[in-house]
N, C-alpha and C. Protein backbone atom coordinates (compact mmCIF):
# COMPACT_ATOMS: atom_id res chain seq x y z
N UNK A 1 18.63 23.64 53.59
CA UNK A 1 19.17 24.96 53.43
C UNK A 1 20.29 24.96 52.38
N UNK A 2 21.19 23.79 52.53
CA UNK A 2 21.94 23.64 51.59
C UNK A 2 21.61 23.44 50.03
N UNK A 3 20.39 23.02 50.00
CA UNK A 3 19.74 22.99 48.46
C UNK A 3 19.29 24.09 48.61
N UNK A 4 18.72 24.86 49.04
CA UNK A 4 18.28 26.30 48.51
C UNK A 4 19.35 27.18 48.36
N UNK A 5 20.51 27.16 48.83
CA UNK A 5 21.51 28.22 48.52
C UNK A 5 22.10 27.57 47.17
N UNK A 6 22.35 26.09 47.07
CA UNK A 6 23.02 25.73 45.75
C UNK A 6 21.73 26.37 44.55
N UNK A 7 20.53 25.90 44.93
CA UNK A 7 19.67 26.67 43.69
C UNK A 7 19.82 27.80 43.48
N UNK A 8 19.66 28.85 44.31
CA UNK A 8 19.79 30.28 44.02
C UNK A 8 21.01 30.43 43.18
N UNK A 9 22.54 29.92 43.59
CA UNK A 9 23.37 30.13 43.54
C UNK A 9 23.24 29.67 41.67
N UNK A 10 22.70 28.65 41.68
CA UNK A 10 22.95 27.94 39.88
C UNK A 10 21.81 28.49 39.30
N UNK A 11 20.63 29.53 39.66
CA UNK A 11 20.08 30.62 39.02
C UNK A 11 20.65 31.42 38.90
N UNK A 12 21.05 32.11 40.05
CA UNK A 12 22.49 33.68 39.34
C UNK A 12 23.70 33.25 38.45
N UNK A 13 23.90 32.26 38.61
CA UNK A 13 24.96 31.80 37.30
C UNK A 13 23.93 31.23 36.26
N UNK A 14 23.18 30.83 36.12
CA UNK A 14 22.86 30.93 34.61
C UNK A 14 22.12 32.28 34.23
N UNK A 15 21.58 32.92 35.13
CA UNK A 15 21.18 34.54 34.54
C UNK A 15 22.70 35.43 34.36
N UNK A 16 23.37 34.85 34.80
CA UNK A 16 24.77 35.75 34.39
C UNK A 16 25.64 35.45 33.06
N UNK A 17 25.08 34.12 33.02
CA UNK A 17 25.80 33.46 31.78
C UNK A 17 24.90 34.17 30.37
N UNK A 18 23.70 34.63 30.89
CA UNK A 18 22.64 34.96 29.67
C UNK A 18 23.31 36.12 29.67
N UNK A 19 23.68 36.60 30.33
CA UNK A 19 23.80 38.52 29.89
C UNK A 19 24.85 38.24 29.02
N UNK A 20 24.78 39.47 28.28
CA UNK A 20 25.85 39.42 27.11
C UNK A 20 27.28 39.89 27.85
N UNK A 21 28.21 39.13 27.35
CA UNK A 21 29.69 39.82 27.67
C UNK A 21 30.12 40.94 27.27
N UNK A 22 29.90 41.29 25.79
CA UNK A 22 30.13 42.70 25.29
C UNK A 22 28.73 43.27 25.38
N UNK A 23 28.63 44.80 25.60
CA UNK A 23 27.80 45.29 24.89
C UNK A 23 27.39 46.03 23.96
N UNK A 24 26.27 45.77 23.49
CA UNK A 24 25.83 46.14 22.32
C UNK A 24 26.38 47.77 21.76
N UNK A 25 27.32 48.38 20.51
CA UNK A 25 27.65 49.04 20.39
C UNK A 25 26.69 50.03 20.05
N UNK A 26 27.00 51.27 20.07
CA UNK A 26 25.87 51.94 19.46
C UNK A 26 25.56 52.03 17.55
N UNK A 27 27.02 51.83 16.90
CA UNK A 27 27.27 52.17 15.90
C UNK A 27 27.23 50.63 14.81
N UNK A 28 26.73 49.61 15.74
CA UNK A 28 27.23 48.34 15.11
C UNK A 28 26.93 47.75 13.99
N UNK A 29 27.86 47.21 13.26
CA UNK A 29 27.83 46.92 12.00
C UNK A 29 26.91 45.66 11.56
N UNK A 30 26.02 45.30 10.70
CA UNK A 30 24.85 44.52 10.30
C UNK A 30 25.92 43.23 10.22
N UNK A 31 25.71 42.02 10.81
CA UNK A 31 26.12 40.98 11.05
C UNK A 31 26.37 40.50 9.31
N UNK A 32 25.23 40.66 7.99
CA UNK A 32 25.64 39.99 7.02
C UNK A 32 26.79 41.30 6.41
N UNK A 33 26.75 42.73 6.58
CA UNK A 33 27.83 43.30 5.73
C UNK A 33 29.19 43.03 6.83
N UNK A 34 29.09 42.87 7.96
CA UNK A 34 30.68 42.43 9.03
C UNK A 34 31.26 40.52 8.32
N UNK A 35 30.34 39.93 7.61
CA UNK A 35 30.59 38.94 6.73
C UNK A 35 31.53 39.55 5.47
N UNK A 36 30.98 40.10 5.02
CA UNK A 36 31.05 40.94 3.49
C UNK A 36 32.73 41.66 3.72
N UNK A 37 32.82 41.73 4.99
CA UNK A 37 34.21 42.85 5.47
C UNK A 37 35.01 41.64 5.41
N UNK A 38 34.54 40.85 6.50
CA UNK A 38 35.82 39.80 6.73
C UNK A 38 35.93 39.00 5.12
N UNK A 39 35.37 38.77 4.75
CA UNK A 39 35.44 37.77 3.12
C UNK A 39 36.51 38.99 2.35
N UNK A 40 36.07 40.09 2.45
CA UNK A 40 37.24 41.25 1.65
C UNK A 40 38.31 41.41 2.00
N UNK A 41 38.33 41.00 3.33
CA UNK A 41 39.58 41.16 3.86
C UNK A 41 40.60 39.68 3.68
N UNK A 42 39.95 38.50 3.52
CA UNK A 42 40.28 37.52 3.01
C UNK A 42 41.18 37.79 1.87
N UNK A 43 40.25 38.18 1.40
CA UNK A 43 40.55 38.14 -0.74
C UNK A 43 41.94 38.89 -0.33
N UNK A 44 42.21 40.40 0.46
CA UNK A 44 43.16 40.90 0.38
C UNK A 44 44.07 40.45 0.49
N UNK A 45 44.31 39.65 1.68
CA UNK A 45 44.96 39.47 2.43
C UNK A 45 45.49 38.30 1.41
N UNK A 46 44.91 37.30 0.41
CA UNK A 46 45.15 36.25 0.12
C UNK A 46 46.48 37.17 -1.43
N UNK A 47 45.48 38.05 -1.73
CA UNK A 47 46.28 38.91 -2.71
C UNK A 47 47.66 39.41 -2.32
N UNK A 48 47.45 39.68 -0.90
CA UNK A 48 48.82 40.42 -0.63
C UNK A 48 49.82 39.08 -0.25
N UNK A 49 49.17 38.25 0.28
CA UNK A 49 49.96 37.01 0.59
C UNK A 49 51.19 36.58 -0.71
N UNK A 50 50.06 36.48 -1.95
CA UNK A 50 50.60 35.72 -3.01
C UNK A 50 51.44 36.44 -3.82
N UNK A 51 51.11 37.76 -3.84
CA UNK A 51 52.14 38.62 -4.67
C UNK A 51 51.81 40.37 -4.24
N UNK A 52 53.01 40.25 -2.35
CA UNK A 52 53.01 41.03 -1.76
C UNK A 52 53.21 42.47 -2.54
N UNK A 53 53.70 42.66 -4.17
CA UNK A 53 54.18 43.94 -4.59
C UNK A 53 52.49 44.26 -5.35
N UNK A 54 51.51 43.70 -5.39
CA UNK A 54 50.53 43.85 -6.53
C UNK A 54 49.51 45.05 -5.87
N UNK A 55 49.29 45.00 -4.52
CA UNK A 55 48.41 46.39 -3.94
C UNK A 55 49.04 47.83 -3.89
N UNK A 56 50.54 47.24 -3.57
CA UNK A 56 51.33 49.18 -3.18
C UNK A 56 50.88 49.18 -4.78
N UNK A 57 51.33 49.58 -5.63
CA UNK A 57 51.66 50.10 -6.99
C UNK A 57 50.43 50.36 -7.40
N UNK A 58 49.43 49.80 -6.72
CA UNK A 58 48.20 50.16 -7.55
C UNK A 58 47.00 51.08 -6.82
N UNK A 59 48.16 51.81 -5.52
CA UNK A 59 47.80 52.42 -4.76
C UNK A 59 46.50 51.90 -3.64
N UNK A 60 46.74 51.08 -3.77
CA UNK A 60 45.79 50.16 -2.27
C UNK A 60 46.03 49.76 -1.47
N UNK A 61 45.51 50.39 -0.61
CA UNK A 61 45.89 49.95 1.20
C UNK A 61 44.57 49.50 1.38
N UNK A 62 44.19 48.22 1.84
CA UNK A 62 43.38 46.79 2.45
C UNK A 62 42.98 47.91 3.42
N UNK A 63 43.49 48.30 4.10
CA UNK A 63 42.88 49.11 5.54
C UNK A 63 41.58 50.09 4.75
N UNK A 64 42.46 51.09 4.70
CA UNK A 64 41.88 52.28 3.72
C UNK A 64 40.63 51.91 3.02
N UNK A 65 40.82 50.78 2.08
CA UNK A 65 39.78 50.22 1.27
C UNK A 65 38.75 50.25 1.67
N UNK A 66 38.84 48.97 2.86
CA UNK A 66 38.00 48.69 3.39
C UNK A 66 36.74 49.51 4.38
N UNK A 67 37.32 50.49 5.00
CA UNK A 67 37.00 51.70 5.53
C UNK A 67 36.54 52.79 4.34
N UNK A 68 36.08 52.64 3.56
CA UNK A 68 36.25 54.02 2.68
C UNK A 68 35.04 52.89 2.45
N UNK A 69 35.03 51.87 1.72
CA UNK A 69 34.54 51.04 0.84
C UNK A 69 33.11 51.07 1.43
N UNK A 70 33.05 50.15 2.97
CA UNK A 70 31.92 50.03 3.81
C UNK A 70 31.93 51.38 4.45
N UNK A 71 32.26 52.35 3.96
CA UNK A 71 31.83 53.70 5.08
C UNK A 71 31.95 53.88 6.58
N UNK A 72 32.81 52.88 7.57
CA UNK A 72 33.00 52.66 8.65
C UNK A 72 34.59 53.16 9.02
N UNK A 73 34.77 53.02 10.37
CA UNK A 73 36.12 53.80 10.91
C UNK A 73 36.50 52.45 11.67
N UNK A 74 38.01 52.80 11.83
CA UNK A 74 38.49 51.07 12.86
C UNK A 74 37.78 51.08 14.08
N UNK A 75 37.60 52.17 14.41
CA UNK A 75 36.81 51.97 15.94
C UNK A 75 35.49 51.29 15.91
N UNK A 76 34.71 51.43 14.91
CA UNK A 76 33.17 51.02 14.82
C UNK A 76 33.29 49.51 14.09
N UNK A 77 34.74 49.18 13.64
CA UNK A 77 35.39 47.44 13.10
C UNK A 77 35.44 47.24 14.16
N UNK A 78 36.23 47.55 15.28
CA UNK A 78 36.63 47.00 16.17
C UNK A 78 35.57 46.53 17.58
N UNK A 79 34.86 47.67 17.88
CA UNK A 79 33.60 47.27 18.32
C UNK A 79 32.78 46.09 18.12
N UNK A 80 32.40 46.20 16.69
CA UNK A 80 31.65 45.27 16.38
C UNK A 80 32.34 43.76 16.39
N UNK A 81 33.16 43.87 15.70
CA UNK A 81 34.17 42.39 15.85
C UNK A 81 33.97 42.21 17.47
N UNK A 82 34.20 42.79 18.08
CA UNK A 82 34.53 42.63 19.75
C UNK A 82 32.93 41.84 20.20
N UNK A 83 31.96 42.53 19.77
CA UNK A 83 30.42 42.49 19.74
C UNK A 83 29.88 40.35 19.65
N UNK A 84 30.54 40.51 18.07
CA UNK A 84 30.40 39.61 17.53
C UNK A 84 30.79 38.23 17.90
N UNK A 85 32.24 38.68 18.31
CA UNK A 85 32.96 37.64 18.85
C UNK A 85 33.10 37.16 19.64
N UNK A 86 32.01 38.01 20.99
CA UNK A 86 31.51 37.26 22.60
C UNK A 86 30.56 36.36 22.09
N UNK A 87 30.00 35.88 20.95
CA UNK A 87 29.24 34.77 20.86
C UNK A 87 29.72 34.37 19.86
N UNK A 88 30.69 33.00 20.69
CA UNK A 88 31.37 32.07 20.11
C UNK A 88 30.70 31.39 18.63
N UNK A 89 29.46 30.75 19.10
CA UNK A 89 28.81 30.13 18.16
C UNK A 89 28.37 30.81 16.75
N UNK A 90 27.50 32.47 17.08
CA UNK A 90 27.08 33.26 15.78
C UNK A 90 28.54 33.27 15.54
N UNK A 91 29.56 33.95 15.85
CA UNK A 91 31.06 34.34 15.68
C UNK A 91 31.88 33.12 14.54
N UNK A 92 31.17 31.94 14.94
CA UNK A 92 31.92 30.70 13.96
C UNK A 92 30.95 30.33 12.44
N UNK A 93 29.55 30.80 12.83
CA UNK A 93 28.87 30.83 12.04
C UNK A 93 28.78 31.71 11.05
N UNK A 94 29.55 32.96 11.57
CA UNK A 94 29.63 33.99 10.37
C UNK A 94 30.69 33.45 9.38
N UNK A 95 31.53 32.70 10.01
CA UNK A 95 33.54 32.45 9.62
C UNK A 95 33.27 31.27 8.42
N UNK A 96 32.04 30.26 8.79
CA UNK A 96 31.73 29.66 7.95
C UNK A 96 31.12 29.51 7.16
N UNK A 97 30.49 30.67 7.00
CA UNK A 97 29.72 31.06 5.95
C UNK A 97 30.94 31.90 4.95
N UNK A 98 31.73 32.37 5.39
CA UNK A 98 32.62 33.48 4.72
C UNK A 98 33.71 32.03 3.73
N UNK A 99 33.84 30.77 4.79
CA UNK A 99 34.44 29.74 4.32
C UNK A 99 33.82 29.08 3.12
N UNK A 100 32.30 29.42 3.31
CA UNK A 100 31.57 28.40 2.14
C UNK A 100 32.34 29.38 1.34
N UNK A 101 31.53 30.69 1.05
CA UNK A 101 31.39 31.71 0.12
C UNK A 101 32.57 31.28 -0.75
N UNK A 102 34.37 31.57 0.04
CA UNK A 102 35.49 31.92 -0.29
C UNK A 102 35.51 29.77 -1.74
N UNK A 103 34.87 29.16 -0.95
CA UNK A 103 34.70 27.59 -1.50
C UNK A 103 34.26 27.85 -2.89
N UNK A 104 33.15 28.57 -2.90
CA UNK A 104 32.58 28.48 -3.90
C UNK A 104 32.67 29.14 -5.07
N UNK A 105 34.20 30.35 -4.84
CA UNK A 105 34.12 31.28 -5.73
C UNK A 105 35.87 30.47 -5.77
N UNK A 106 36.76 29.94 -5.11
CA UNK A 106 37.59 29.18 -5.49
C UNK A 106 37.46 28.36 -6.78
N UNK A 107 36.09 27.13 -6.65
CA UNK A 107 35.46 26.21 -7.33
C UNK A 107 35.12 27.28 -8.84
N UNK A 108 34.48 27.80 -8.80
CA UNK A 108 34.11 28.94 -9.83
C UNK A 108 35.91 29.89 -10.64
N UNK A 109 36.68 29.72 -9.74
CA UNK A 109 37.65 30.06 -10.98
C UNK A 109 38.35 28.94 -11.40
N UNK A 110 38.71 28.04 -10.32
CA UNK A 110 39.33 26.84 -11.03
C UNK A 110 38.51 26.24 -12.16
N UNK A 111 37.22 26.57 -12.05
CA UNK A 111 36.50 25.84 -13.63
C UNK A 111 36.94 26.83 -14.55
N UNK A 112 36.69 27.96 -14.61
CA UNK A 112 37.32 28.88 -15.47
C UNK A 112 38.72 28.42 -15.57
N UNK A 113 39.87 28.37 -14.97
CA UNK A 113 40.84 27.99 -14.97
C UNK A 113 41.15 26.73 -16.21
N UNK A 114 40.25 25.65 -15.70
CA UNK A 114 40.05 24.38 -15.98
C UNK A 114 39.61 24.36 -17.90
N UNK A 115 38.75 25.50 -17.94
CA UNK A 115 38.38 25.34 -18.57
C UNK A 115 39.26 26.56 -20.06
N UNK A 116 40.19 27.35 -19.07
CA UNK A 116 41.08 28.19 -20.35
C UNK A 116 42.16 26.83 -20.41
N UNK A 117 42.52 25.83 -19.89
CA UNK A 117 43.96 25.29 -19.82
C UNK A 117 43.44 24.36 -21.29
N UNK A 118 42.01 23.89 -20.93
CA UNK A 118 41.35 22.86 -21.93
C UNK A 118 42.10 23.67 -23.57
N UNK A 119 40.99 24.93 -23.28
CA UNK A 119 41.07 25.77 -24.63
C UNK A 119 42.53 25.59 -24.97
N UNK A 120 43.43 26.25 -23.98
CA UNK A 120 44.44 26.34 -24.59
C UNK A 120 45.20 24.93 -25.22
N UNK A 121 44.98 23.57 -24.47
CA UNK A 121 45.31 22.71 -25.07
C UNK A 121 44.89 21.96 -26.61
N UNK A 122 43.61 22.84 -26.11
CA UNK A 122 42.75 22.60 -27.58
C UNK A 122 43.75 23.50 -28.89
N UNK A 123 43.98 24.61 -28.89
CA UNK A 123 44.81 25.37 -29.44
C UNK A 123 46.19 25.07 -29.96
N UNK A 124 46.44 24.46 -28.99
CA UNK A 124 48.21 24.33 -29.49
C UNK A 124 48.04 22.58 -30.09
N UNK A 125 47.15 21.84 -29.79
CA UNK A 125 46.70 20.64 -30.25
C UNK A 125 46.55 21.03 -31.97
N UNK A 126 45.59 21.78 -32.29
CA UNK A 126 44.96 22.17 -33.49
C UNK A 126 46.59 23.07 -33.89
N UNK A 127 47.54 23.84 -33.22
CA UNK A 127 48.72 24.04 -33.93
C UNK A 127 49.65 23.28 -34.15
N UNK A 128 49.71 22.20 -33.30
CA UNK A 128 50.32 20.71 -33.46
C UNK A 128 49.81 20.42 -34.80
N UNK A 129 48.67 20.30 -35.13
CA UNK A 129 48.18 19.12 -36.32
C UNK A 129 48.11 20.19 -37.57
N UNK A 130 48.48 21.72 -37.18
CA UNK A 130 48.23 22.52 -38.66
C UNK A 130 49.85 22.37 -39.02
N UNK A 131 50.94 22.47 -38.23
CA UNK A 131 52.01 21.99 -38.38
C UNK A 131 52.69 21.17 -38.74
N UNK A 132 51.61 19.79 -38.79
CA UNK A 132 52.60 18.46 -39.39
C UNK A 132 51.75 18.63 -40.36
N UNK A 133 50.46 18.97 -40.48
CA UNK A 133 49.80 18.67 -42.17
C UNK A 133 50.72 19.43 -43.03
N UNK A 134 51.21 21.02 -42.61
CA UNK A 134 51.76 21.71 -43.49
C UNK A 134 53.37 20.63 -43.71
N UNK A 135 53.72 19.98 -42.82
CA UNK A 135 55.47 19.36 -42.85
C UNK A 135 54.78 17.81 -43.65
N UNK A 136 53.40 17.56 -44.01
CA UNK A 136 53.01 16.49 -44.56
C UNK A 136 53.03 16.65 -46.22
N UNK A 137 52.62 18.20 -46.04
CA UNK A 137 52.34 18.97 -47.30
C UNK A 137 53.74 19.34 -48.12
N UNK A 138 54.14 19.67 -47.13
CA UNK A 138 55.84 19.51 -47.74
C UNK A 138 56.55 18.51 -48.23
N UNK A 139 55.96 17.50 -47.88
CA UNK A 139 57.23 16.03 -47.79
C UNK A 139 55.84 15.55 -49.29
N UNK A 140 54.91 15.80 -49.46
CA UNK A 140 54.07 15.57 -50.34
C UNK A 140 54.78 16.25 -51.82
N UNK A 141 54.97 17.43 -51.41
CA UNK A 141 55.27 18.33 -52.67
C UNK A 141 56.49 18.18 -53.30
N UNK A 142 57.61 17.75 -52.25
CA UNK A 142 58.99 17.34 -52.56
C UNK A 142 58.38 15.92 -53.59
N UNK A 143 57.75 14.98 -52.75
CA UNK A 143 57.80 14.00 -53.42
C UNK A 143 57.26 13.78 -54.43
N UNK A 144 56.30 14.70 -55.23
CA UNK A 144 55.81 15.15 -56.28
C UNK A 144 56.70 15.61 -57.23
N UNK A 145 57.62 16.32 -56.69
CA UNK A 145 58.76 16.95 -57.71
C UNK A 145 59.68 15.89 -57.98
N UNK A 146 60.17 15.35 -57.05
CA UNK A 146 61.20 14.21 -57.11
C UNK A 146 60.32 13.05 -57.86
N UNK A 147 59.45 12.93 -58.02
CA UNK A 147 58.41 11.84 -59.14
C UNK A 147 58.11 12.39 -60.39
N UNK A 148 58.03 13.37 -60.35
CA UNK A 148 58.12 14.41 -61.85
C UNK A 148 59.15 14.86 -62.11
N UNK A 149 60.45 15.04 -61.57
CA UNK A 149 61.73 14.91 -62.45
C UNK A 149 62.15 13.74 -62.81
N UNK A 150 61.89 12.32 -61.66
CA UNK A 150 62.40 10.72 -62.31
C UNK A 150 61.63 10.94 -63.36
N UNK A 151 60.03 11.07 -63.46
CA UNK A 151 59.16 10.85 -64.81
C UNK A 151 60.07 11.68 -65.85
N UNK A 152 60.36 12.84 -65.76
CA UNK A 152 61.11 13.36 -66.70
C UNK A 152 61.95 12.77 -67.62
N UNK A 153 62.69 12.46 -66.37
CA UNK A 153 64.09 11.92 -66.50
C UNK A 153 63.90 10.46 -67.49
N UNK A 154 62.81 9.72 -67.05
CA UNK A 154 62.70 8.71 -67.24
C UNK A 154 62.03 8.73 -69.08
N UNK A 155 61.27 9.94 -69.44
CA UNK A 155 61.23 10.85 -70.55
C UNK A 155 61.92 10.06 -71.62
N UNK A 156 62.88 11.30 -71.20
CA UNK A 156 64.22 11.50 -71.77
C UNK A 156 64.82 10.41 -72.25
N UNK A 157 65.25 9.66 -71.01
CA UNK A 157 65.35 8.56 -71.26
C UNK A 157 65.32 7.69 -72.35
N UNK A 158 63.89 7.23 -72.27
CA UNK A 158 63.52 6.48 -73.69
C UNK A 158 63.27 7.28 -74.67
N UNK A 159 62.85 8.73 -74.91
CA UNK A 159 63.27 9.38 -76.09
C UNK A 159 65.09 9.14 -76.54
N UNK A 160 65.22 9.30 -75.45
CA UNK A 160 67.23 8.59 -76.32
C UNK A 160 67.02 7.39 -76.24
N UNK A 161 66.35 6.61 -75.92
CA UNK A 161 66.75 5.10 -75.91
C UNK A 161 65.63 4.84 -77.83
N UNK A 162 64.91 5.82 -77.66
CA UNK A 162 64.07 5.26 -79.18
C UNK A 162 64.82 6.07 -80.04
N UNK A 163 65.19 7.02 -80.04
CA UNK A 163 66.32 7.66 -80.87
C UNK A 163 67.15 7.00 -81.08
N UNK A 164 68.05 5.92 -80.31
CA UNK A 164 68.56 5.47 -80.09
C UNK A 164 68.61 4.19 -81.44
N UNK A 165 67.24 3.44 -81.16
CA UNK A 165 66.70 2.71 -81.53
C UNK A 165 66.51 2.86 -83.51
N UNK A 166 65.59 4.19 -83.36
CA UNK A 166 65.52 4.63 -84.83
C UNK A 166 66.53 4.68 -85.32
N UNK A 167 67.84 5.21 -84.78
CA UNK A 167 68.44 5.36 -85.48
C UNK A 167 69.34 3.88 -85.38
N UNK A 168 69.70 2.82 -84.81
CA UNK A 168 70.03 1.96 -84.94
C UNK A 168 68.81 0.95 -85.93
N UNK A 169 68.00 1.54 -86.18
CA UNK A 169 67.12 0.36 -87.19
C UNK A 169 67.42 1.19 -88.30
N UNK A 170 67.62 2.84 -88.57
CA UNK A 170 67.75 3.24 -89.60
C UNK A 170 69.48 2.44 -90.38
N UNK A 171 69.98 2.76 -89.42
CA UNK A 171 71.46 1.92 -89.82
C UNK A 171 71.05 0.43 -90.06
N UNK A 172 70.61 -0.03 -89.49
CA UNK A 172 70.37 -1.90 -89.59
C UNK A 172 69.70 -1.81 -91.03
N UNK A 173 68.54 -0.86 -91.49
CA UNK A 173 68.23 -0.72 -92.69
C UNK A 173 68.32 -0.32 -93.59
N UNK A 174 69.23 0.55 -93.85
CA UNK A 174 70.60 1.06 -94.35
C UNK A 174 71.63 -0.17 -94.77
N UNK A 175 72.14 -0.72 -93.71
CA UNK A 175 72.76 -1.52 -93.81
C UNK A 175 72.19 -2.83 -95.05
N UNK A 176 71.05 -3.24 -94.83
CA UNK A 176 70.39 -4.17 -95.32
C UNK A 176 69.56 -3.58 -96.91
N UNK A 177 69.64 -2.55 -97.01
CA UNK A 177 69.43 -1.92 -97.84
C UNK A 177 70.60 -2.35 -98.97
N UNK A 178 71.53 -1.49 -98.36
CA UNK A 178 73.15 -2.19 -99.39
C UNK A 178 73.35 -3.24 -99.72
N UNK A 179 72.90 -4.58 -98.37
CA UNK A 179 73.35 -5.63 -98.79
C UNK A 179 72.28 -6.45 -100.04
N UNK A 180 70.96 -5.92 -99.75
CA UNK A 180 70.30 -6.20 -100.40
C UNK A 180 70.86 -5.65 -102.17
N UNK A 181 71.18 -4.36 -102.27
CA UNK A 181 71.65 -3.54 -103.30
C UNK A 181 73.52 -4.44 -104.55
N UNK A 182 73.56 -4.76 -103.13
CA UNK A 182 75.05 -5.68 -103.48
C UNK A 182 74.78 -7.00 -103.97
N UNK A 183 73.42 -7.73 -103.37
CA UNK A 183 73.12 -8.78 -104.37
C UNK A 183 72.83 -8.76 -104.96
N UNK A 184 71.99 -7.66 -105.73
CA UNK A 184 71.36 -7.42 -106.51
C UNK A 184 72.36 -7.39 -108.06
């Protein structure tokens, strides 16, 4: 007798455990767009987190949005969340799917990210090297001038040093001219 009352007894508890805890709303929201809500509400929430002044000013209220957006009222959110969330398991399965999603669109800007920091290093790299060619180009052009005024200079120079010359051989022959003229 005692096994037939424990059986009965562990049939009405597992037919009780099957019935649902909430029930089914009338108005309830499609399990993949109540995904689509909570992931938006993420993003908001992550927005308002990081730079709490960026929604007022741009006239957005997360609530409002969201309600206007999916065409639903808090009562028919709240329901359904309530719905959803007596089954623990679908309830974690929606959360981690919203977790991949939020993963994969993280991954997707940090490459963008990844990939403006490149550019930009690429950029100021290529303004690095247009900068010293031009300070190469400079120290080139100085030293061009400063080699073409020594050449100048250096000119000059031996034009006075052969001037110099001519006219010290014109005197030496001059000179030798007379003496030659005096022996004569």
């Amino acid at each position: 007798m005692k096994k037939i009352i424990f059986i009965i007894g562990l049939v009405c508890l597992f037919l009780s455990c099957n019935k649902d805890l909430v029930e089914k709303p009338d108005n309830l929201i499609d399990q993949q767009v109540m995904e689509n809500i909570f992931y938006d509400m993420s993003i908001l929430e992550a927005i308002k987190y990081q730079n709490p002044n960026s929604l007022n000013p741009n006239g957005i209220d997360p609530k409002t949005y969201i309600f206007k957006k999916y065409n639903i009222d808090s009562t028919q959110l709240a329901q359904s969340n309530a719905y959803y969330a007596a089954d623990y398991r679908e309830y974690k399965k929606m959360f981690d799917h919203i977790n991949d999603r939020l993963k994969k669109e993280k991954d997707a800007v940090d490459l963008i990210n990844k990939k403006a920091d490149q550019k930009e290093a690429a950029i100021r790299k290529a303004k690095a090297k247009k900068i010293q060619d031009s300070i190469k180009k400079v120290q080139k052009a100085k030293e061009l001038k400063i080699k073409k005024e020594k050449d100048s200079l250096d000119k000059v120079k031996k034009a006075k040093e052969l001037k110099a010359k001519k006219k010290s051989d014109s005197i030496n022959e001059s000179k030798i001219k007379k003496s030659l003229k005096a022996k004569k």
